[in-house]
C-alpha atoms as a PDB file:
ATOM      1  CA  UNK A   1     -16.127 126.313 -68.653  1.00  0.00           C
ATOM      2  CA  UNK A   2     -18.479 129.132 -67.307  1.00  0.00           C
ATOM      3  CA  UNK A   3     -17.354 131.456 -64.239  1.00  0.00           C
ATOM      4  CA  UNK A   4     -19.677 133.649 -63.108  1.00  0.00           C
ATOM      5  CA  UNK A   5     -17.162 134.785 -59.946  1.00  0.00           C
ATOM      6  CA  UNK A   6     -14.035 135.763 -60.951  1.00  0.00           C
ATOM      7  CA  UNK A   7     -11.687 132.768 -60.595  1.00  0.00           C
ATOM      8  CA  UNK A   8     -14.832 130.522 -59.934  1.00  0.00           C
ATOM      9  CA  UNK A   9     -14.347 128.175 -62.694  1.00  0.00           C
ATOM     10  CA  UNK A  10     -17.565 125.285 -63.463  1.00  0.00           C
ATOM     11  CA  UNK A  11     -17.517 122.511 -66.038  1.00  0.00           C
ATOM     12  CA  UNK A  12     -20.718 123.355 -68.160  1.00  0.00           C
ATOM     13  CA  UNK A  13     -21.895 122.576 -71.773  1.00  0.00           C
ATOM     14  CA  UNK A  14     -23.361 125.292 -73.988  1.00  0.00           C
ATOM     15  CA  UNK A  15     -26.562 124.843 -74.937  1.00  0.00           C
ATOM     16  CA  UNK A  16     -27.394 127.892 -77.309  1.00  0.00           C
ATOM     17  CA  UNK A  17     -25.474 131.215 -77.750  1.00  0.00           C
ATOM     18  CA  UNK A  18     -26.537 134.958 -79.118  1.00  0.00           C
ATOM     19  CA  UNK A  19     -24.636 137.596 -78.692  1.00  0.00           C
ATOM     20  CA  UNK A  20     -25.688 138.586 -75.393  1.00  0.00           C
ATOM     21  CA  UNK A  21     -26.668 135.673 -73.873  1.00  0.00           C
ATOM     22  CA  UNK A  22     -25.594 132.019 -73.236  1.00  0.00           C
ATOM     23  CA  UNK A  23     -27.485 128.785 -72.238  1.00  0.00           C
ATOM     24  CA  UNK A  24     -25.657 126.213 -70.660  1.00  0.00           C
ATOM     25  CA  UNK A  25     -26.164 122.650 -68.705  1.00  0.00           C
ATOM     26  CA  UNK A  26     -23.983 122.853 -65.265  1.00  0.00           C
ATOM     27  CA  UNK A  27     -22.343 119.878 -65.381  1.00  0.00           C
ATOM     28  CA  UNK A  28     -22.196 118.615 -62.213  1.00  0.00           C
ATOM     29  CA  UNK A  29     -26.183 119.331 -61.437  1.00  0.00           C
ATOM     30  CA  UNK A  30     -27.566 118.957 -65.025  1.00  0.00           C
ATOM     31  CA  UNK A  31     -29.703 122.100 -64.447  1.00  0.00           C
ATOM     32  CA  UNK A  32     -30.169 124.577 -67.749  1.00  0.00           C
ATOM     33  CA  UNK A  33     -29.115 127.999 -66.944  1.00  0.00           C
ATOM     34  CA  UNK A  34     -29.328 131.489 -69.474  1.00  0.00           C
ATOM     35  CA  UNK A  35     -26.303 133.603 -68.327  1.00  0.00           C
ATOM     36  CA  UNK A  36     -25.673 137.166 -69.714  1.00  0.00           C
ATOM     37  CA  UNK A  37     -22.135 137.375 -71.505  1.00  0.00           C
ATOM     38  CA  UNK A  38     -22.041 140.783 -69.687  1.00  0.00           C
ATOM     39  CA  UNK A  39     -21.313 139.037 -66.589  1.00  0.00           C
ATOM     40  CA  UNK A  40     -19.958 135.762 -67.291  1.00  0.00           C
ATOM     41  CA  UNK A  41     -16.387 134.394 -69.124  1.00  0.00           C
ATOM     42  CA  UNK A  42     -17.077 131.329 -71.372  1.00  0.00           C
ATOM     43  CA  UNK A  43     -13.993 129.151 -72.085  1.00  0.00           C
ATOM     44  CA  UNK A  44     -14.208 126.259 -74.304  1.00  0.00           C
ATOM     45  CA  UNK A  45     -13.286 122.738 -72.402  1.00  0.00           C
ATOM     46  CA  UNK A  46     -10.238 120.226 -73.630  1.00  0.00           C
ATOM     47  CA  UNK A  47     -12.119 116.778 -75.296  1.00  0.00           C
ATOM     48  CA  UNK A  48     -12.502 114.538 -72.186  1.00  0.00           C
ATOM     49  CA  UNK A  49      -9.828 112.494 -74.214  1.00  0.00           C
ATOM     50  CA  UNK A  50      -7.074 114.608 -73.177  1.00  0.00           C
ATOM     51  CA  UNK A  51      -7.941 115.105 -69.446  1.00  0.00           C
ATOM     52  CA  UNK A  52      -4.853 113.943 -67.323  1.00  0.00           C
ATOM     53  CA  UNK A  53      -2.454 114.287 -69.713  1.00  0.00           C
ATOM     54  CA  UNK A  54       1.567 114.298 -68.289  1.00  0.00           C
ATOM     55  CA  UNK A  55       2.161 117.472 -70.987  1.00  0.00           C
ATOM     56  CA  UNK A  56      -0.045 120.132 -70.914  1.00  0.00           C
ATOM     57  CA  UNK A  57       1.174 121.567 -74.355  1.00  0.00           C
ATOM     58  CA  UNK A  58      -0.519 118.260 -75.669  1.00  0.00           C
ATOM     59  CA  UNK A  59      -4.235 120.161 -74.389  1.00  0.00           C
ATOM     60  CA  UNK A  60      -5.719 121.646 -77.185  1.00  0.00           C
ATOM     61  CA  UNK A  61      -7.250 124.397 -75.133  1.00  0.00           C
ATOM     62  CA  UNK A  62      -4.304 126.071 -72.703  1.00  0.00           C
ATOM     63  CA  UNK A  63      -5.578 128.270 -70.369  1.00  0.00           C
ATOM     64  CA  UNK A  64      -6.496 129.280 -67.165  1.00  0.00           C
ATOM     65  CA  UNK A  65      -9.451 126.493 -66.484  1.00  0.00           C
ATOM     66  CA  UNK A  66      -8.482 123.704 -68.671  1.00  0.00           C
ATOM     67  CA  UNK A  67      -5.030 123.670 -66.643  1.00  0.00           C
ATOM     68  CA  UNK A  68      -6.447 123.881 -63.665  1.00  0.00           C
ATOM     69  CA  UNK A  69      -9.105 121.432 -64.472  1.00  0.00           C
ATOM     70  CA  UNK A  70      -6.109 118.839 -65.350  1.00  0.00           C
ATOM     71  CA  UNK A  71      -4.338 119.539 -62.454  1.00  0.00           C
ATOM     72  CA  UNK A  72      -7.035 118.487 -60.320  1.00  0.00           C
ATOM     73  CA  UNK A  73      -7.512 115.073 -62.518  1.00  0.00           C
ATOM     74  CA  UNK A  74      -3.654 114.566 -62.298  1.00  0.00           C
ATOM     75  CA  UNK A  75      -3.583 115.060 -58.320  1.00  0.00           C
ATOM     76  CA  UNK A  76      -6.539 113.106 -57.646  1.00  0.00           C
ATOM     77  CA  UNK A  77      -4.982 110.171 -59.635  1.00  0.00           C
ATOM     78  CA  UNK A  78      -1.565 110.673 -57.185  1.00  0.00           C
ATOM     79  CA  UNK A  79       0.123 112.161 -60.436  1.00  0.00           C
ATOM     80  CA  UNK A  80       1.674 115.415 -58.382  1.00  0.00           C
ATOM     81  CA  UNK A  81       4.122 116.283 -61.467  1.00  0.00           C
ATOM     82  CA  UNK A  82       3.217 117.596 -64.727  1.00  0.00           C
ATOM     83  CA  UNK A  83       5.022 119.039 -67.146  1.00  0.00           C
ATOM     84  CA  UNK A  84       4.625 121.998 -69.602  1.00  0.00           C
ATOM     85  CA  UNK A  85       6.710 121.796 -72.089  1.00  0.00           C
ATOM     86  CA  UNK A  86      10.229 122.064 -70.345  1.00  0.00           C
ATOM     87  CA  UNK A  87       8.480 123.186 -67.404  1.00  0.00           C
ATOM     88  CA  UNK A  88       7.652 120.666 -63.802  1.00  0.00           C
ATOM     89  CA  UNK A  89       4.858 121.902 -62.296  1.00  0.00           C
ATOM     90  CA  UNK A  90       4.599 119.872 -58.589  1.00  0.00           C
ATOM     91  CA  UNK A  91       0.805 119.839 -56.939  1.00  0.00           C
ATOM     92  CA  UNK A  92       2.090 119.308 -52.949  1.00  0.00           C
ATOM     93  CA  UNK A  93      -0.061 116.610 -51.645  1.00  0.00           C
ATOM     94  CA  UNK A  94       0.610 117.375 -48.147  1.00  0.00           C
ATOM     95  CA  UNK A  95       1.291 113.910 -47.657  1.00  0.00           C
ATOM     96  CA  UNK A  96       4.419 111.653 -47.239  1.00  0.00           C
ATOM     97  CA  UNK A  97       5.171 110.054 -50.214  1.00  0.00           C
ATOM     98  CA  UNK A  98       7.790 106.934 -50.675  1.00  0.00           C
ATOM     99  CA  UNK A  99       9.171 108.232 -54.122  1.00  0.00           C
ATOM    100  CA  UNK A 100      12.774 109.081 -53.132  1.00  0.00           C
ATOM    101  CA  UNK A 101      15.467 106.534 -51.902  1.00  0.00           C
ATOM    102  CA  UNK A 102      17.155 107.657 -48.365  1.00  0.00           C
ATOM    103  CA  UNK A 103      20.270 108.220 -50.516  1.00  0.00           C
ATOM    104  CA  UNK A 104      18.795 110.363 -53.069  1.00  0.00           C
ATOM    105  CA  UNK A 105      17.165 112.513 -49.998  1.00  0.00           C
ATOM    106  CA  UNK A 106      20.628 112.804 -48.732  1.00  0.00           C
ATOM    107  CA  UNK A 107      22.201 113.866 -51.951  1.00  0.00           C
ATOM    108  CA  UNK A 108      20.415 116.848 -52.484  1.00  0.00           C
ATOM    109  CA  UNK A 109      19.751 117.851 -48.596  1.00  0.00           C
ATOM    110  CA  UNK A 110      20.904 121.515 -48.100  1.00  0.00           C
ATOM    111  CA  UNK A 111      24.058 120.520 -45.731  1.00  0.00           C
ATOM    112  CA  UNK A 112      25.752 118.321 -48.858  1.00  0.00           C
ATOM    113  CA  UNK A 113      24.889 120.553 -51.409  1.00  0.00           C
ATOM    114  CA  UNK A 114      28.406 122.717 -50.880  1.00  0.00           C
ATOM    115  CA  UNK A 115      30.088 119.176 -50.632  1.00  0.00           C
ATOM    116  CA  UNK A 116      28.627 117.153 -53.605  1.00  0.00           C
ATOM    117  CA  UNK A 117      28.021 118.418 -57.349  1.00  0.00           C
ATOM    118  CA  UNK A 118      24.708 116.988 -57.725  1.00  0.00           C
ATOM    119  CA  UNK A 119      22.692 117.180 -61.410  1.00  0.00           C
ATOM    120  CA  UNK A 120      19.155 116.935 -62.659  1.00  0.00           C
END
């Protein structure tokens, strides 16, 4: 992973690397770039293996691109949950989705929440 923008994250594969310089194939247009390391981040990228995995603590490489990066994978395959560890993380699709049973809706809707113990 290369960003030259902060936040700007793209898939690329290093080529060649000094100490002050970096050369890299952009994934996505297969052109060869040489990037200063004064102004870019380089992040190494998860084997494409693991991409999509349920359990991000199973990526060998956990930060901020390699998450994101398997987010993406995870929501495009209608996967909205993942999990960290003990952690749900839940992508919104902004969509209606037909996961939950009328009576599970109305288990946990706010007005029977003082009226029913309910449990994860």
């Amino acid at each position: 992973w290369i960003a030259e923008q902060r936040d700007v994250w793209q898939a690329a594969d290093v080529v060649h690397r000094t100490k002050q310089h970096v050369d890299v194939i952009m994934s996505d247009t297969r052109v060869r770039k040489t990037l200063s390391l004064s102004n870019v981040v380089v992040v190494p990228r998860n084997p494409p293996a693991l991409e999509g995995t349920n359990d991000l603590v199973t990526l060998q490489f956990l930060d901020e691109p390699n998450i994101l990066h398997n987010l993406r994978i995870r929501y495009e395959q209608g996967e909205i949950y993942t999990n960290t560890g003990p952690i749900l993380i839940a992508i919104n699709p902004w969509k209606t989705l037909n996961i939950y049973s009328p009576d599970y809706i109305r288990l946990y809707d706010a007005s029977n929440l003082d009226k029913e113990p309910g449990s994860l």
